[in-house]
N, C-alpha and C. Protein backbone atom coordinates (compact mmCIF):
# COMPACT_ATOMS: atom_id res chain seq x y z
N UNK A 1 80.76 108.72 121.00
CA UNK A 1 81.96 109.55 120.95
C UNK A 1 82.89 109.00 119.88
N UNK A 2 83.56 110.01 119.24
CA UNK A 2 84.24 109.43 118.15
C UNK A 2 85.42 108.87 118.88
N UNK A 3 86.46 108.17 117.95
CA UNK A 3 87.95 107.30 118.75
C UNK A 3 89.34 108.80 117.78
N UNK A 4 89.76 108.52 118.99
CA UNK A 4 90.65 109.66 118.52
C UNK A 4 91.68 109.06 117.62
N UNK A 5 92.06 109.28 116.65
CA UNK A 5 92.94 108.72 116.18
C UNK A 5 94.18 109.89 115.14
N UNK A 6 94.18 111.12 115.50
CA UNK A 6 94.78 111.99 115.22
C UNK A 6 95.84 112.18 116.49
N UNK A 7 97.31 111.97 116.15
CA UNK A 7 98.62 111.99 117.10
C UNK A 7 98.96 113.94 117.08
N UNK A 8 99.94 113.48 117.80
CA UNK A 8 100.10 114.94 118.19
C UNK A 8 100.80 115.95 117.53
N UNK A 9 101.86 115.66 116.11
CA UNK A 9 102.53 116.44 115.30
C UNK A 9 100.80 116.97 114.33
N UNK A 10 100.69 115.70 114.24
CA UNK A 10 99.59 115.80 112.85
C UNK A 10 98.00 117.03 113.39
N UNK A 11 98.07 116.90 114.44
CA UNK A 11 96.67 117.78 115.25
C UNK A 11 97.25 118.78 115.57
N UNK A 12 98.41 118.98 116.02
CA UNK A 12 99.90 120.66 116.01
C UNK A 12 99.08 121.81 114.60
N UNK A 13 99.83 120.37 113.14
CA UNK A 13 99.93 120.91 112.40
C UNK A 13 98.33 121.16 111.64
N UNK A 14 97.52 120.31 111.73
CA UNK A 14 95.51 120.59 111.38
C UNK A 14 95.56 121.86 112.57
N UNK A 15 95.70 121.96 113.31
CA UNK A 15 95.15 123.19 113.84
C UNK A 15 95.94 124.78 113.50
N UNK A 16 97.44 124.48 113.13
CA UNK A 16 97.67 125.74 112.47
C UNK A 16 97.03 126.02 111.17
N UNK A 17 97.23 124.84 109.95
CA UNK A 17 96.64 125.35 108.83
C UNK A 17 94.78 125.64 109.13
N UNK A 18 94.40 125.43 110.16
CA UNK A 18 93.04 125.37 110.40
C UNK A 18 93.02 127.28 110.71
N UNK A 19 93.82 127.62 111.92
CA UNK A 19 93.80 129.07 112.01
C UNK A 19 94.12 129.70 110.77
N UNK A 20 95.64 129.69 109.78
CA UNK A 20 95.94 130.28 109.35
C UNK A 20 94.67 130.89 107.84
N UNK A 21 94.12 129.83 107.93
CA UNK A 21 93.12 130.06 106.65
C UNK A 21 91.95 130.84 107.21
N UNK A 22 91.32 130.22 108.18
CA UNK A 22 90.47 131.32 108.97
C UNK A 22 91.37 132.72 109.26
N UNK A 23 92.26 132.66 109.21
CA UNK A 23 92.63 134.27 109.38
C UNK A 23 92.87 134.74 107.81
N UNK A 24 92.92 134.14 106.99
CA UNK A 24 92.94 134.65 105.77
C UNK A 24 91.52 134.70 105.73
N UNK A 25 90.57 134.62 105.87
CA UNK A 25 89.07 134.56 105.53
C UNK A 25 88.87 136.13 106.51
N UNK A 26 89.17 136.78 107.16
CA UNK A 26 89.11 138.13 107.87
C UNK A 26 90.19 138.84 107.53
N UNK A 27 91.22 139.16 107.06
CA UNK A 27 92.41 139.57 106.55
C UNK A 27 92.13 139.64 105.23
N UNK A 28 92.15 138.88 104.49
CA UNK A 28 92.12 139.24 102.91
C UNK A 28 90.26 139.60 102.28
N UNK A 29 89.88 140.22 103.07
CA UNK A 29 88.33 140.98 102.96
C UNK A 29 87.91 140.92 101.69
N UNK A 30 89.15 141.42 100.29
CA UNK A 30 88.65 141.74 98.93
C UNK A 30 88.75 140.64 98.44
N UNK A 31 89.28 139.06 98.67
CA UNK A 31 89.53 138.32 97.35
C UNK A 31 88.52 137.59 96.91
N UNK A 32 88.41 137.62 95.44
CA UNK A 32 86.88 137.29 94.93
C UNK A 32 86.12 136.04 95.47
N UNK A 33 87.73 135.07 96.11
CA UNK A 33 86.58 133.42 96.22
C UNK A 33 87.07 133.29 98.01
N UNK A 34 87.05 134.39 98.31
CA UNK A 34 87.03 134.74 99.98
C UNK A 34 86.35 133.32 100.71
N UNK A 35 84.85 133.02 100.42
CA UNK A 35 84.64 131.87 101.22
C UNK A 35 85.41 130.40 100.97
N UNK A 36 86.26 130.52 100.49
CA UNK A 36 87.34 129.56 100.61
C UNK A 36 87.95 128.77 101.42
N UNK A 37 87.81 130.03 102.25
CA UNK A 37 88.97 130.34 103.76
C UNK A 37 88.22 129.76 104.68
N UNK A 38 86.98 129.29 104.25
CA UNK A 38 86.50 128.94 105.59
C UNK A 38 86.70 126.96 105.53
N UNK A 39 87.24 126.61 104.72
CA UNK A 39 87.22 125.18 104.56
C UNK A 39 88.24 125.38 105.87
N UNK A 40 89.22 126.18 106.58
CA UNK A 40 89.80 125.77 107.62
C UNK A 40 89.08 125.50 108.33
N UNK A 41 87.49 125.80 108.62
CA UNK A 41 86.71 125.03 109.71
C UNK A 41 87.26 123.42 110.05
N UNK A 42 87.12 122.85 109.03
CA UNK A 42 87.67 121.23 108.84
C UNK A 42 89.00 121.11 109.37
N UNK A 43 90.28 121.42 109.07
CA UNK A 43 91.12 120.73 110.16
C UNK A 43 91.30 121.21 111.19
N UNK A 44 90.96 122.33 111.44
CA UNK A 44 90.60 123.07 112.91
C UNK A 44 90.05 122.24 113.95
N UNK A 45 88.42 121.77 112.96
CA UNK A 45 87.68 121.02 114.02
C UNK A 45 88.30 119.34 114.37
N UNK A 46 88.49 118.77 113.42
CA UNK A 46 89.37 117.42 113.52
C UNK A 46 90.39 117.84 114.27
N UNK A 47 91.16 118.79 114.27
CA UNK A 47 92.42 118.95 114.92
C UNK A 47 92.57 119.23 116.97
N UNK A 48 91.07 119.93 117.20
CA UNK A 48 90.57 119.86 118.21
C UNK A 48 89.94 118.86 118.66
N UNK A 49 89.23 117.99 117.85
CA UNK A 49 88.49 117.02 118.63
C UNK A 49 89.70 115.88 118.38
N UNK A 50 90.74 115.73 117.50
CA UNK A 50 91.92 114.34 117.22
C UNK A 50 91.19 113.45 116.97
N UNK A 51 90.34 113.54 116.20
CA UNK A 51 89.48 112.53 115.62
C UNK A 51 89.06 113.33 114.37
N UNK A 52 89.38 112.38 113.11
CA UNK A 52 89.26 112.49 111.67
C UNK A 52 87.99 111.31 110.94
N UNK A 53 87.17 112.15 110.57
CA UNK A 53 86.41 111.10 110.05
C UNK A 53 87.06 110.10 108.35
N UNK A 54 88.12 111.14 107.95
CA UNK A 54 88.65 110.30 106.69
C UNK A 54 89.44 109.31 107.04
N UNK A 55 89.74 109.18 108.60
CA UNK A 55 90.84 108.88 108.77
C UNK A 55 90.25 107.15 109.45
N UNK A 56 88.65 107.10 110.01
CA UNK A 56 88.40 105.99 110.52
C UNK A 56 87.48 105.22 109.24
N UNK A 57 87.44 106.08 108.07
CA UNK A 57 86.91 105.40 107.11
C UNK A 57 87.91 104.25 106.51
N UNK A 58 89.19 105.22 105.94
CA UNK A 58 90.30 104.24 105.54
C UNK A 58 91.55 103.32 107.09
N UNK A 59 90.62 103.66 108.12
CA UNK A 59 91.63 102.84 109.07
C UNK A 59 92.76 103.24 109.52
N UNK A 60 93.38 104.63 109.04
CA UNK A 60 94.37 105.06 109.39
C UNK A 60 94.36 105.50 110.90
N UNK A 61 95.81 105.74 111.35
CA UNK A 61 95.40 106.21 112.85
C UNK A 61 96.83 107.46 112.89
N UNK A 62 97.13 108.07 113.81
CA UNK A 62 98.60 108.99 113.79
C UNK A 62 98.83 108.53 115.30
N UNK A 63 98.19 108.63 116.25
CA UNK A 63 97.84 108.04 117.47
C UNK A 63 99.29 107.26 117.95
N UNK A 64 100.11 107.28 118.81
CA UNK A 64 101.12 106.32 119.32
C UNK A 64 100.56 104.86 119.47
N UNK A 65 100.47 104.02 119.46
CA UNK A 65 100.03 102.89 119.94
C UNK A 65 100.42 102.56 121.67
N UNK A 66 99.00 102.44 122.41
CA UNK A 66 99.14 102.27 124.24
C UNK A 66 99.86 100.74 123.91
N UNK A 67 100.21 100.49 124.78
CA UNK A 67 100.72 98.78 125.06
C UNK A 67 100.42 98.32 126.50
């Protein structure tokens, strides 16, 4: 299982830009580089699971720290 390390503003905000582009990928039907829209798969899915794989490469975390 991955370690979650996506906090809760930062996984708010990956999961809106995650919808809003997937809804541009069904909404804007004509634009020439349409499959574009689907790179929102990516913070969608990080944003649901709060686990970033760029994020345990460079060590970063958003995560509160437990004590």
């Amino acid at each position: 299982m991955l370690k979650k390390n996506v906090g809760g503003i930062d996984r708010a905000i990956r999961i809106v830009v995650g919808l809003g582009l997937l809804a541009g990928f069904f909404l804007d039907a004509e634009a020439s580089y349409r499959w574009l829209y689907l790179v929102g798969i990516i913070p969608l899915a990080t944003g649901l699971m709060s686990s970033c794989m760029i994020y345990s490469i460079f060590g970063v975390s958003t995560c509160p720290t437990k004590e």
